[in-house]
N, C-alpha and C. Protein backbone atom coordinates (compact mmCIF):
# COMPACT_ATOMS: atom_id res chain seq x y z
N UNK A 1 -70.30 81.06 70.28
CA UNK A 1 -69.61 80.54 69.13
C UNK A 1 -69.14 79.13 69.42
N UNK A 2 -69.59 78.16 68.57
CA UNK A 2 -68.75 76.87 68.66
C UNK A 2 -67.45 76.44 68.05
N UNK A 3 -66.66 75.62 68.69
CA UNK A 3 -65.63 75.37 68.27
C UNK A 3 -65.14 75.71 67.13
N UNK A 4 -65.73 75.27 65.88
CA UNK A 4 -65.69 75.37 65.02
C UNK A 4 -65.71 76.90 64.25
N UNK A 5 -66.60 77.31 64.51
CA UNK A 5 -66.97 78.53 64.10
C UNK A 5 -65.75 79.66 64.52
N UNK A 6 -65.22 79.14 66.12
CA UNK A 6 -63.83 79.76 66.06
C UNK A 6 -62.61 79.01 65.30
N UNK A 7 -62.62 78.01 65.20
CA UNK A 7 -61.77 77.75 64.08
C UNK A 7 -61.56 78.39 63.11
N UNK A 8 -62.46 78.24 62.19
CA UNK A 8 -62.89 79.37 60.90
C UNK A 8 -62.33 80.29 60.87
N UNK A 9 -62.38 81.07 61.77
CA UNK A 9 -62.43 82.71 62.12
C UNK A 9 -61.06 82.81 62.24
N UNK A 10 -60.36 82.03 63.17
CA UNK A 10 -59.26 81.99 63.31
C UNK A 10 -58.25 81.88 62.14
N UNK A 11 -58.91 80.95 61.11
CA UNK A 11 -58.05 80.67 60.52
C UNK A 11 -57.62 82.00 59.28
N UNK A 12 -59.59 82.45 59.17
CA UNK A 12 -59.61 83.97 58.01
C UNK A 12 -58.50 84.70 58.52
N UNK A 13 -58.46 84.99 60.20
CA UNK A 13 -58.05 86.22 61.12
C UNK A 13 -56.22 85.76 60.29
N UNK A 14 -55.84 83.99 60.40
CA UNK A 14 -54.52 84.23 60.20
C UNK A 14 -54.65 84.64 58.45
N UNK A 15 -54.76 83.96 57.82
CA UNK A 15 -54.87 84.51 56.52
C UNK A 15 -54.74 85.88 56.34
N UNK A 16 -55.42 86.88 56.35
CA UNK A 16 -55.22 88.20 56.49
C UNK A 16 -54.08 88.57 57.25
N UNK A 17 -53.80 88.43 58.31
CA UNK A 17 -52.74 88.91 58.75
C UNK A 17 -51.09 88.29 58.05
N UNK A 18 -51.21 87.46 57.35
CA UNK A 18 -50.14 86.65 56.47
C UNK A 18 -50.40 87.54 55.28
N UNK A 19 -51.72 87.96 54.66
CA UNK A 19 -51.48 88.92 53.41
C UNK A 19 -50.98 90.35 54.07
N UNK A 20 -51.14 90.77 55.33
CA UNK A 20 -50.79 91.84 55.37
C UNK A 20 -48.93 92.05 55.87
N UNK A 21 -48.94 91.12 56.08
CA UNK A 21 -47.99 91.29 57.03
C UNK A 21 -46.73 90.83 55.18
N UNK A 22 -47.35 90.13 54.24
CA UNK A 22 -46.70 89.94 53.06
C UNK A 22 -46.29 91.17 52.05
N UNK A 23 -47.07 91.97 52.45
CA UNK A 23 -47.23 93.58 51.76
C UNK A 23 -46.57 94.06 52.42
N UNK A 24 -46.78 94.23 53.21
CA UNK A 24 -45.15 94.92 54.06
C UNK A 24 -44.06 94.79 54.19
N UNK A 25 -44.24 93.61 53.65
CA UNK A 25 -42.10 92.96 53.41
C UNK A 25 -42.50 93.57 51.86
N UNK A 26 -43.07 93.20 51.09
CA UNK A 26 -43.02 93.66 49.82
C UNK A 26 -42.53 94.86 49.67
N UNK A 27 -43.30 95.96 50.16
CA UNK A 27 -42.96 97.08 50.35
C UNK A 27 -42.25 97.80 50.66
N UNK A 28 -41.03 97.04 52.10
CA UNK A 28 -39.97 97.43 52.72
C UNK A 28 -39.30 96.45 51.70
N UNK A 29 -39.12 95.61 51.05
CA UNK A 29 -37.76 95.18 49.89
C UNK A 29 -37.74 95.91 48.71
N UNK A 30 -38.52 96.04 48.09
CA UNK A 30 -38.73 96.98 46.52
C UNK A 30 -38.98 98.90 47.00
N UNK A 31 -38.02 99.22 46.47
CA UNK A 31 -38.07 100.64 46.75
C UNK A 31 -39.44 101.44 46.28
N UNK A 32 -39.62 100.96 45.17
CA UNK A 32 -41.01 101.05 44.44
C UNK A 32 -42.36 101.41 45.24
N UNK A 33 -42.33 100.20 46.49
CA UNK A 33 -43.41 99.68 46.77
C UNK A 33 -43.92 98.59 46.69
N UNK A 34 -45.29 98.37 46.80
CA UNK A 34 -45.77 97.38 46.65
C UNK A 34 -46.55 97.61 44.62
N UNK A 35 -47.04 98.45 44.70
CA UNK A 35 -47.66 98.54 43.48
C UNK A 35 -46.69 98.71 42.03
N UNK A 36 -45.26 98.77 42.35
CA UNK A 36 -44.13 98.71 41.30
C UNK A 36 -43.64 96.93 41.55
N UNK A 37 -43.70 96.43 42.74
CA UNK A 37 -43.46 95.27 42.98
C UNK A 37 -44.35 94.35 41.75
N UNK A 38 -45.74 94.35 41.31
CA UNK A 38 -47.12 93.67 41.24
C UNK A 38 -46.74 94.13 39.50
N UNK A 39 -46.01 95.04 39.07
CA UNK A 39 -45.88 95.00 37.58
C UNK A 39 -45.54 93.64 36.87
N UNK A 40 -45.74 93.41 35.98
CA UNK A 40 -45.50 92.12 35.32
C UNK A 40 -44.10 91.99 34.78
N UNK A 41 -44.66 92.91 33.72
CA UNK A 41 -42.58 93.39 32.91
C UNK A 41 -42.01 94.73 32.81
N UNK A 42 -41.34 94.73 32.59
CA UNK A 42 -40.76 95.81 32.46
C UNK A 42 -41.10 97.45 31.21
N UNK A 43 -41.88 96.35 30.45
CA UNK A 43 -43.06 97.02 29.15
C UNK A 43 -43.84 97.57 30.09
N UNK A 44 -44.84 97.47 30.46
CA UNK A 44 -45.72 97.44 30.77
C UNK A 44 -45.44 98.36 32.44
N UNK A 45 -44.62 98.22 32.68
CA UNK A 45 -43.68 99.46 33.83
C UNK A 45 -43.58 100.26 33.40
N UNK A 46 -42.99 100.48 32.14
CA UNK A 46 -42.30 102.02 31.33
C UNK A 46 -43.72 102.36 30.99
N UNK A 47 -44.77 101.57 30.14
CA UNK A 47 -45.51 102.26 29.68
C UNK A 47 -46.83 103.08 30.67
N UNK A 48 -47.00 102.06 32.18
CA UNK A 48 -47.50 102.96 33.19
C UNK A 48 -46.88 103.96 33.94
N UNK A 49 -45.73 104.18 33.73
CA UNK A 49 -45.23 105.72 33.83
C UNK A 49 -44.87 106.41 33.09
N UNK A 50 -45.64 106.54 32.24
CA UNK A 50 -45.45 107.74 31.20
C UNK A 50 -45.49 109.35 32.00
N UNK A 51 -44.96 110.30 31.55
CA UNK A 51 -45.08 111.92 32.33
C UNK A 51 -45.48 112.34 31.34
N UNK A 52 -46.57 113.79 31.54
CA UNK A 52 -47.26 114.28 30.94
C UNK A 52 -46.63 115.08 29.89
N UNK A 53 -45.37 115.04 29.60
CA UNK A 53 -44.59 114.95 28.26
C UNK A 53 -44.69 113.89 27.39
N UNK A 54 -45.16 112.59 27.83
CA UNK A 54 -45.17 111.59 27.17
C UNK A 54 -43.68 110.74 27.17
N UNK A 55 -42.79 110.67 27.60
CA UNK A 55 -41.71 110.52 27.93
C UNK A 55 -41.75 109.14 29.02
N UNK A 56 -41.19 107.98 28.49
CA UNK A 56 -41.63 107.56 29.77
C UNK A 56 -39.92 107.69 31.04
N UNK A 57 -40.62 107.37 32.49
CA UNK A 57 -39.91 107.95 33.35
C UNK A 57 -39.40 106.53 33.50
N UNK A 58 -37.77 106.46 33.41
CA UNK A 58 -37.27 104.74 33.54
C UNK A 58 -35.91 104.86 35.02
N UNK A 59 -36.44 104.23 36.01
CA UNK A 59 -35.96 103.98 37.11
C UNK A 59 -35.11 103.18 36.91
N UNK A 60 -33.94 103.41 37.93
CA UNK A 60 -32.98 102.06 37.45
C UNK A 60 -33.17 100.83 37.21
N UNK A 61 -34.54 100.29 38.33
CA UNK A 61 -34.84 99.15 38.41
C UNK A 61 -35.52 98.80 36.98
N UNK A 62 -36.47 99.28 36.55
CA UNK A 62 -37.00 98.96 35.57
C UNK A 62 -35.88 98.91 34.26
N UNK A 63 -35.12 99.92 33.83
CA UNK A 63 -33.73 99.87 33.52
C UNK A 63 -33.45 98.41 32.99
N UNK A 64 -33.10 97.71 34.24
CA UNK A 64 -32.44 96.69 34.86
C UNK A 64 -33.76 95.60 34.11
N UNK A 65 -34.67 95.66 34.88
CA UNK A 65 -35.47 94.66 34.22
C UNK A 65 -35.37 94.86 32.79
N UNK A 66 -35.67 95.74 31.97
CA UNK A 66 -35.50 95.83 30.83
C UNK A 66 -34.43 95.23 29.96
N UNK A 67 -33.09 95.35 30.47
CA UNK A 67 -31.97 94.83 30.00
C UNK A 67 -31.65 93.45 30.37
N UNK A 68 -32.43 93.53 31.75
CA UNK A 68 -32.53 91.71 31.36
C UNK A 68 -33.36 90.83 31.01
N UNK A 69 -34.57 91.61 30.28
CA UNK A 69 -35.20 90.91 29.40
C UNK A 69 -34.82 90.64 28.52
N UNK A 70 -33.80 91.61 27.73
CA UNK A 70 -33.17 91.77 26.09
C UNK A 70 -32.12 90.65 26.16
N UNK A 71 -31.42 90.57 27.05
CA UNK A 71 -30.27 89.47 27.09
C UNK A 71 -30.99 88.04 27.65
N UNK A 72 -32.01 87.98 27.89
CA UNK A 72 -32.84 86.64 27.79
C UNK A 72 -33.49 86.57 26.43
N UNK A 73 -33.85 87.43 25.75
CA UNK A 73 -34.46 87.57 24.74
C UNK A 73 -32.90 87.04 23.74
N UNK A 74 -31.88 87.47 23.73
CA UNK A 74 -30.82 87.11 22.57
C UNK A 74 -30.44 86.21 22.97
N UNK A 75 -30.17 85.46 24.61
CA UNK A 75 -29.69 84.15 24.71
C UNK A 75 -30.43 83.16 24.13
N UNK A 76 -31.64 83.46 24.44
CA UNK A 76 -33.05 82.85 23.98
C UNK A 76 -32.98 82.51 22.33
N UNK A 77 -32.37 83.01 21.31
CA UNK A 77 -32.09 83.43 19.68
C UNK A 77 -30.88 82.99 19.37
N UNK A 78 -29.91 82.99 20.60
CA UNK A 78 -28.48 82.54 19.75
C UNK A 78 -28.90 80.83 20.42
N UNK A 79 -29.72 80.53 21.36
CA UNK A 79 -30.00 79.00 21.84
C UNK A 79 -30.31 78.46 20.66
N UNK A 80 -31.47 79.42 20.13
CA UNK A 80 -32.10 78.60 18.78
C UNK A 80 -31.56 78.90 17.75
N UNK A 81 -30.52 79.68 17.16
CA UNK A 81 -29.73 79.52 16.66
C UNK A 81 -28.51 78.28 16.44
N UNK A 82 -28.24 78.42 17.35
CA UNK A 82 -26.97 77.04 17.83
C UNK A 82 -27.69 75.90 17.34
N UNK A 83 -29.22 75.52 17.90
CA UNK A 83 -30.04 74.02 18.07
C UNK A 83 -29.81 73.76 16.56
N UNK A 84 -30.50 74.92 15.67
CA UNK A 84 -30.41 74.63 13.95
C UNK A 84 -29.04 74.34 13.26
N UNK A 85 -27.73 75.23 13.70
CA UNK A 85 -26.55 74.44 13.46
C UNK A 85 -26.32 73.60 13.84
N UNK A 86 -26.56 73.24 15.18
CA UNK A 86 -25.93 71.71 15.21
C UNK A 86 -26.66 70.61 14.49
N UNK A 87 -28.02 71.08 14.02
CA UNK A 87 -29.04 69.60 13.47
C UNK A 87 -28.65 69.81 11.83
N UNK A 88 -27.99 71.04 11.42
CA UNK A 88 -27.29 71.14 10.42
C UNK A 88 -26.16 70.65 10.04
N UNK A 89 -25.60 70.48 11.27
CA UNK A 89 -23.89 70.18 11.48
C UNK A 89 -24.05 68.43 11.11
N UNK A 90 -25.28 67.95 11.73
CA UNK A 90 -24.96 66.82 12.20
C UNK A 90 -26.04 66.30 10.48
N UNK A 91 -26.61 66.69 10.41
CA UNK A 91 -26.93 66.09 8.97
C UNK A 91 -25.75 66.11 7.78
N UNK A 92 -25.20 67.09 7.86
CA UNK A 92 -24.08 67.73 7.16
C UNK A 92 -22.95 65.83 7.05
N UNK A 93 -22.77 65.95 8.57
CA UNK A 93 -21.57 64.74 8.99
C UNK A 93 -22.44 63.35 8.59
N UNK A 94 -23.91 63.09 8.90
CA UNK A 94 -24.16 61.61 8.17
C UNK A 94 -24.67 61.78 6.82
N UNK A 95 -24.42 62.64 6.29
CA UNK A 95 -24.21 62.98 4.50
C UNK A 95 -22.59 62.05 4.09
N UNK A 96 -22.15 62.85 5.30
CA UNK A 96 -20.37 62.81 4.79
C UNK A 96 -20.15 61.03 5.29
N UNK A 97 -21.12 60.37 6.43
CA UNK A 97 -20.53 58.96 6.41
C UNK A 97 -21.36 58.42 5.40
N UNK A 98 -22.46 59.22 4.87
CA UNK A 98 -22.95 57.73 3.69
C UNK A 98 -21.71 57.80 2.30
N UNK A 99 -21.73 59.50 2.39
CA UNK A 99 -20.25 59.46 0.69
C UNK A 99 -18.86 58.35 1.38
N UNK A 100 -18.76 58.73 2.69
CA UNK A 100 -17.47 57.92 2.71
C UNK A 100 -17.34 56.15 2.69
N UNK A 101 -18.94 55.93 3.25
CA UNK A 101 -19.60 54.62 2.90
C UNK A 101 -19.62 53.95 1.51
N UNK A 102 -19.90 54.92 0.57
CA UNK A 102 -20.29 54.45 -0.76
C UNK A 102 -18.81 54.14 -1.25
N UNK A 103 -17.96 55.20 -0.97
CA UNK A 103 -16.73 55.49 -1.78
C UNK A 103 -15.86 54.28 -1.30
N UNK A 104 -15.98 53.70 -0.26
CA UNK A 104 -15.66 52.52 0.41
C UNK A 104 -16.15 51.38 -0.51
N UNK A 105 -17.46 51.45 -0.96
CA UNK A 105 -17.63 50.00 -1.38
C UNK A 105 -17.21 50.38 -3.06
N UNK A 106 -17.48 51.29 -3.78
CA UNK A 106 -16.48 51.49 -4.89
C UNK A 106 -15.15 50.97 -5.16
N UNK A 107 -14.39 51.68 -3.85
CA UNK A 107 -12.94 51.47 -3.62
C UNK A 107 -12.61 49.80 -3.64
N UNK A 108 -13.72 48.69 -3.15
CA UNK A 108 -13.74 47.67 -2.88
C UNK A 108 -14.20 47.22 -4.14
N UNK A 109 -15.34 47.57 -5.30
CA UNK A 109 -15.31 47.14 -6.22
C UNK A 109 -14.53 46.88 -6.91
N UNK A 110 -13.66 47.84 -7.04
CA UNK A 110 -12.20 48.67 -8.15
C UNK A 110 -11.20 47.28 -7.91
N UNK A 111 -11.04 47.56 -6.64
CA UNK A 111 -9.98 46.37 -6.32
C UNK A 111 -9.98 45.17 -6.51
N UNK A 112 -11.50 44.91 -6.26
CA UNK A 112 -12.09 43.26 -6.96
C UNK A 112 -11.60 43.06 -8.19
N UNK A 113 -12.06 44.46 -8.49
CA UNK A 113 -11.86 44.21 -10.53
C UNK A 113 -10.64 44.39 -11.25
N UNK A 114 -9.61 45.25 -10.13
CA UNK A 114 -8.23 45.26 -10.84
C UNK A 114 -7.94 43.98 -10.28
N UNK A 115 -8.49 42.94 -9.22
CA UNK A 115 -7.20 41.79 -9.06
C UNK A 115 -7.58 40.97 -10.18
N UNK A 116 -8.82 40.91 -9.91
CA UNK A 116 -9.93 39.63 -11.25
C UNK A 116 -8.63 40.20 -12.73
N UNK A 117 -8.83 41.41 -12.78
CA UNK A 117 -7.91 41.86 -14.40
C UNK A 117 -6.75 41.38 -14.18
N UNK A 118 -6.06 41.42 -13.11
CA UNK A 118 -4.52 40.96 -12.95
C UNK A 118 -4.71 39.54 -12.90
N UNK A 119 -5.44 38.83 -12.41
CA UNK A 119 -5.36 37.36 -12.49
C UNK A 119 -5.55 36.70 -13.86
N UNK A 120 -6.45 37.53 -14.18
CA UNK A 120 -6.64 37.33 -16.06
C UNK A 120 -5.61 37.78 -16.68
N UNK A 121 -5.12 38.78 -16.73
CA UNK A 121 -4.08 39.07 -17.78
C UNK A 121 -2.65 37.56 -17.43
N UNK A 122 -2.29 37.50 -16.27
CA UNK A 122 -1.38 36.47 -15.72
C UNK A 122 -1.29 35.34 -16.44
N UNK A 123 -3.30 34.88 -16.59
CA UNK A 123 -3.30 33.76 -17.26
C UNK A 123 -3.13 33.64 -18.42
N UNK A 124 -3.52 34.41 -18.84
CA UNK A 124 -3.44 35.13 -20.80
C UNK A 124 -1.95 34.78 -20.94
N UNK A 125 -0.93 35.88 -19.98
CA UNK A 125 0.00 36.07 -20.32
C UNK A 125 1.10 34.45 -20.51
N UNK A 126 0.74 33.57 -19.02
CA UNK A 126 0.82 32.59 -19.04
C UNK A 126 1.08 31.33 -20.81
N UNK A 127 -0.79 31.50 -21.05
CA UNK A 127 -0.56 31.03 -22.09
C UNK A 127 0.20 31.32 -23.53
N UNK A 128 0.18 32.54 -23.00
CA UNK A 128 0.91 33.28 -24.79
C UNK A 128 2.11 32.96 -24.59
N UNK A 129 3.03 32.70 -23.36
CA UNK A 129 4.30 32.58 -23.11
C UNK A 129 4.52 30.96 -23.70
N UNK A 130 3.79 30.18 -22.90
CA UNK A 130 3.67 28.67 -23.02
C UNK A 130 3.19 28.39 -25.38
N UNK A 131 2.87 29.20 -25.95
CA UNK A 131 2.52 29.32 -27.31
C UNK A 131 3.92 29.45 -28.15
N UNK A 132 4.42 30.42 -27.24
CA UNK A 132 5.42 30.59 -28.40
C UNK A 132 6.66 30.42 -28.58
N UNK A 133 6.94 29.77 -26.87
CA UNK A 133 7.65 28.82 -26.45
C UNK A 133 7.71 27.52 -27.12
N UNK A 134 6.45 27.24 -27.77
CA UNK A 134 6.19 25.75 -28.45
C UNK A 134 6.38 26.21 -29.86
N UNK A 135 6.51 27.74 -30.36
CA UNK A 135 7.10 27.78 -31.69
C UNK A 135 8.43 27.82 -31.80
N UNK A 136 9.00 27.52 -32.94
CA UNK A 136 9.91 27.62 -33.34
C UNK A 136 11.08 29.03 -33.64
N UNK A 137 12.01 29.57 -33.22
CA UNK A 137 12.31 30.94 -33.65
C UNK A 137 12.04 31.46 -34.78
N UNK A 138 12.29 30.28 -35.66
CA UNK A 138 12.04 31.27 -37.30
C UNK A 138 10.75 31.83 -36.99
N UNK A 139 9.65 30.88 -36.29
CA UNK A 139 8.40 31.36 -36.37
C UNK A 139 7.59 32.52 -35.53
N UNK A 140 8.92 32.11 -34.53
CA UNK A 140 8.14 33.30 -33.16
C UNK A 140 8.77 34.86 -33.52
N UNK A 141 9.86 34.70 -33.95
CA UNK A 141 10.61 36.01 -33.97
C UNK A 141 10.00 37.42 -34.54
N UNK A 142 9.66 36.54 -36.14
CA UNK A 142 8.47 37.80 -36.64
C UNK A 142 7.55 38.40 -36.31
N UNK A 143 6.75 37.18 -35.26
CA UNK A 143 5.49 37.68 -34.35
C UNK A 143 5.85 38.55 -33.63
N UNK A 144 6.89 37.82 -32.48
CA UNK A 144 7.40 39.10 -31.45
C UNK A 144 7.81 40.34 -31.94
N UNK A 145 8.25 40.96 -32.81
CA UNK A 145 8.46 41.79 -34.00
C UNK A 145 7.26 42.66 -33.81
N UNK A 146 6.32 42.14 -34.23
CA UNK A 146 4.99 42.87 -34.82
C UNK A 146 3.90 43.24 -33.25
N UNK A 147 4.80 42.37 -32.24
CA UNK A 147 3.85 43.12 -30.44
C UNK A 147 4.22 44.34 -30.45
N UNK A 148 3.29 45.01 -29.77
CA UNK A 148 3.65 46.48 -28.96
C UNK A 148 4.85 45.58 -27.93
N UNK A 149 5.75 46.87 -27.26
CA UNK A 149 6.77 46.68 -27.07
C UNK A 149 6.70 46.09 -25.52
N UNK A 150 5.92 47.08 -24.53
CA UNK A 150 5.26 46.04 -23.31
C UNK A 150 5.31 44.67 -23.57
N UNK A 151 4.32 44.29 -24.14
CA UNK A 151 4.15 43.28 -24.45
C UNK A 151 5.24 41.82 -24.77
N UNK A 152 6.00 43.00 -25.57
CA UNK A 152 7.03 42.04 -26.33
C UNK A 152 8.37 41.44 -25.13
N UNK A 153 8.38 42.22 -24.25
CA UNK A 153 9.06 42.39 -22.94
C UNK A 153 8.68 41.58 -22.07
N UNK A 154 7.77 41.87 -22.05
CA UNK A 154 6.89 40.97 -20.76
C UNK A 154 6.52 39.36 -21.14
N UNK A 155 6.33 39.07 -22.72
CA UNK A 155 7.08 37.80 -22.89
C UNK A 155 8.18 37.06 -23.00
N UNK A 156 8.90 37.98 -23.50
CA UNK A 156 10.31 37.35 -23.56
C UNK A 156 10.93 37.36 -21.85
N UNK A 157 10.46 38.12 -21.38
CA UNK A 157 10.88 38.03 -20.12
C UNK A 157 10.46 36.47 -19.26
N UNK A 158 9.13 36.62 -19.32
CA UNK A 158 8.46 35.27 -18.77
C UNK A 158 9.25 33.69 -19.70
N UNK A 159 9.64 33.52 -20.55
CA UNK A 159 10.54 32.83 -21.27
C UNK A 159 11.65 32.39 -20.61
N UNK A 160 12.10 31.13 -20.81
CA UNK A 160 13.86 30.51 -20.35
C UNK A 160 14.40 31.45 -21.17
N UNK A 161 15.65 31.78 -21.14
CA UNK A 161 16.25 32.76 -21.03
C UNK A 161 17.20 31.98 -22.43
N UNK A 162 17.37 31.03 -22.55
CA UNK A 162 17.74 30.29 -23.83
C UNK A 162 16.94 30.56 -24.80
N UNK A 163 15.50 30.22 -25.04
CA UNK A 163 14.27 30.10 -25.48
C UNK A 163 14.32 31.83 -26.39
N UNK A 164 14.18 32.92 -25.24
CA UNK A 164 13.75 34.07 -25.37
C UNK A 164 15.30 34.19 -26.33
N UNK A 165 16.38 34.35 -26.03
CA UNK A 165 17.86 34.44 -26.72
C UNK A 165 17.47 33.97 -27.97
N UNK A 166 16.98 32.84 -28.72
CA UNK A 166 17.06 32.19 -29.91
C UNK A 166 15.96 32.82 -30.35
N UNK A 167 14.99 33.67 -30.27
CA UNK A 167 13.64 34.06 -30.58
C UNK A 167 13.97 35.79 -31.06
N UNK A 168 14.84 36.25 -30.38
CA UNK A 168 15.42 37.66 -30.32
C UNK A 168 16.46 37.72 -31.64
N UNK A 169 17.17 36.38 -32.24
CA UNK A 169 18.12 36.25 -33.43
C UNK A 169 17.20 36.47 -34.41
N UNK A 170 15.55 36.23 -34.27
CA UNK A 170 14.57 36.36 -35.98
C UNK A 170 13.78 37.78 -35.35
N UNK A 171 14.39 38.77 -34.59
CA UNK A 171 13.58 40.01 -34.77
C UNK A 171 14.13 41.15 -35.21
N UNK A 172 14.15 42.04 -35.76
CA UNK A 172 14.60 43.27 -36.61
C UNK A 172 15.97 43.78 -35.22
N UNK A 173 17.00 44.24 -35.72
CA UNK A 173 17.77 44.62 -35.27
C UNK A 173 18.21 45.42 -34.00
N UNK A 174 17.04 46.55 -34.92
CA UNK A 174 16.82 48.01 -33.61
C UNK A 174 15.63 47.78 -32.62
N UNK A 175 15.02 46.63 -33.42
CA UNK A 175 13.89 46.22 -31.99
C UNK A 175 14.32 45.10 -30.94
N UNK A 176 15.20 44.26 -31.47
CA UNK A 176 15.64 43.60 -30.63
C UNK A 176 16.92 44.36 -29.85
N UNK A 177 17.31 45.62 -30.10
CA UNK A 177 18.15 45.92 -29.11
C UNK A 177 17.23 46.70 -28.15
N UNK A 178 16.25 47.55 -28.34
CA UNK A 178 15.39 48.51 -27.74
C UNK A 178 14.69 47.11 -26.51
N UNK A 179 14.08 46.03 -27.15
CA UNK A 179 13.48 45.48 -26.50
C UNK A 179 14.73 44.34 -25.27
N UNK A 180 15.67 43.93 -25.50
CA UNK A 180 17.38 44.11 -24.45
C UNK A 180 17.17 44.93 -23.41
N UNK A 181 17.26 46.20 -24.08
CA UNK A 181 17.28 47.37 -22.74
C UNK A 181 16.27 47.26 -21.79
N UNK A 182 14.85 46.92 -22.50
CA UNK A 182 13.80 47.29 -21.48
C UNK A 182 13.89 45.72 -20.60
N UNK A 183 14.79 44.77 -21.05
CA UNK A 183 14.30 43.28 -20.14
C UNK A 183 15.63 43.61 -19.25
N UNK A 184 16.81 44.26 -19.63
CA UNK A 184 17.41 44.49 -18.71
C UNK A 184 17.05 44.84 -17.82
N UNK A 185 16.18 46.71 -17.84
CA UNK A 185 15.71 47.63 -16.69
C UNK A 185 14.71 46.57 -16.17
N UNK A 186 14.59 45.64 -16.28
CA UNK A 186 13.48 44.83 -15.77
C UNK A 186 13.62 43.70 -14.64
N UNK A 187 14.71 43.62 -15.49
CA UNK A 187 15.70 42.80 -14.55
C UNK A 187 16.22 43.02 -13.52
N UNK A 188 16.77 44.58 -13.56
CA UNK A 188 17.50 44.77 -12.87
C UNK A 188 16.18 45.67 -11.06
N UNK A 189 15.05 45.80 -11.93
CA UNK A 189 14.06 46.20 -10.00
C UNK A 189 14.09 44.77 -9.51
């Protein structure tokens, strides 16, 4: 034999003795054996020991495997369970930042448009004050008379206080006292 050829040999000789010597730890760790060791699952365990009742015969071990297939099997279901709530959860929450986004630039419209209205009414109010200031009482009094009462307040108020006094002598009695009270309470925040 040449070198080689014992090489070879040597090496089959260890091989085999590494499978055998692997079966025998197999065999001495699993109570089973070796041929309960080599089962795949635990299915397929129960169903090769069936007894001629048909019954199958379930060892603790297999037992055991069995039950911890089922609790890999439900961790496995509540995992993918959870994955779909949270991609639910989280669509759910950038739903909720685009509404709180929008409602933001609304909120920002609104405000544009109530100051723009308040700056306009100011000026309005401005000029109607500066109008009837340049009338005469005989002439303003009847007008102021015939405003809604806001109104009638909120000019005479903006008015010199002389001006508004001589304008209040040409308006009806019970309106010029009603409209008093409200420039008072007006006065007085």
């Amino acid at each position: 034999m040449t070198s080689e050829t014992k090489r070879i040999h040597g090496m089959h000789w260890g091989m085999l003795w590494g499978m055998l010597w692997g079966m025998l730890w197999v065999c001495s760790v699993w109570p089973g054996g070796y041929a309960e060791a080599r089962q795949p699952t635990a299915a397929s365990s129960a169903a090769s020991q069936m007894s001629d009742a048909g019954a199958p015969e379930e060892t603790p071990r297999t037992k055991l495997f069995r039950s911890v297939a089922e609790e890999r099997d439900a961790l496995e279901r509540l995992r993918r369970d959870l994955l779909l709530e949270e991609k639910r959860l989280e669509k759910t929450r950038e739903e909720i930042v685009e509404r709180i986004a929008g409602l933001k630039e609304i909120r920002d419209r609104v405000a544009k448009d109530m100051a723009r209205y308040h700056a306009e009414r100011e000026k309005e109010m401005n000029h109607l004050v500066k109008i009837y200031e340049a009338m005469s009482p005989e002439e303003a009094g009847p007008l102021v008379d015939q405003l809604e009462q806001d109104i009638s307040v909120e000019l005479l108020f903006r008015m010199k206080d002389k001006k508004a006094g001589r304008i209040l002598e040409f308006v009806d009695e019970g309106r010029a006292v009603s409209i008093t009270e409200d420039l008072a309470r007006r006065k007085v925040r």
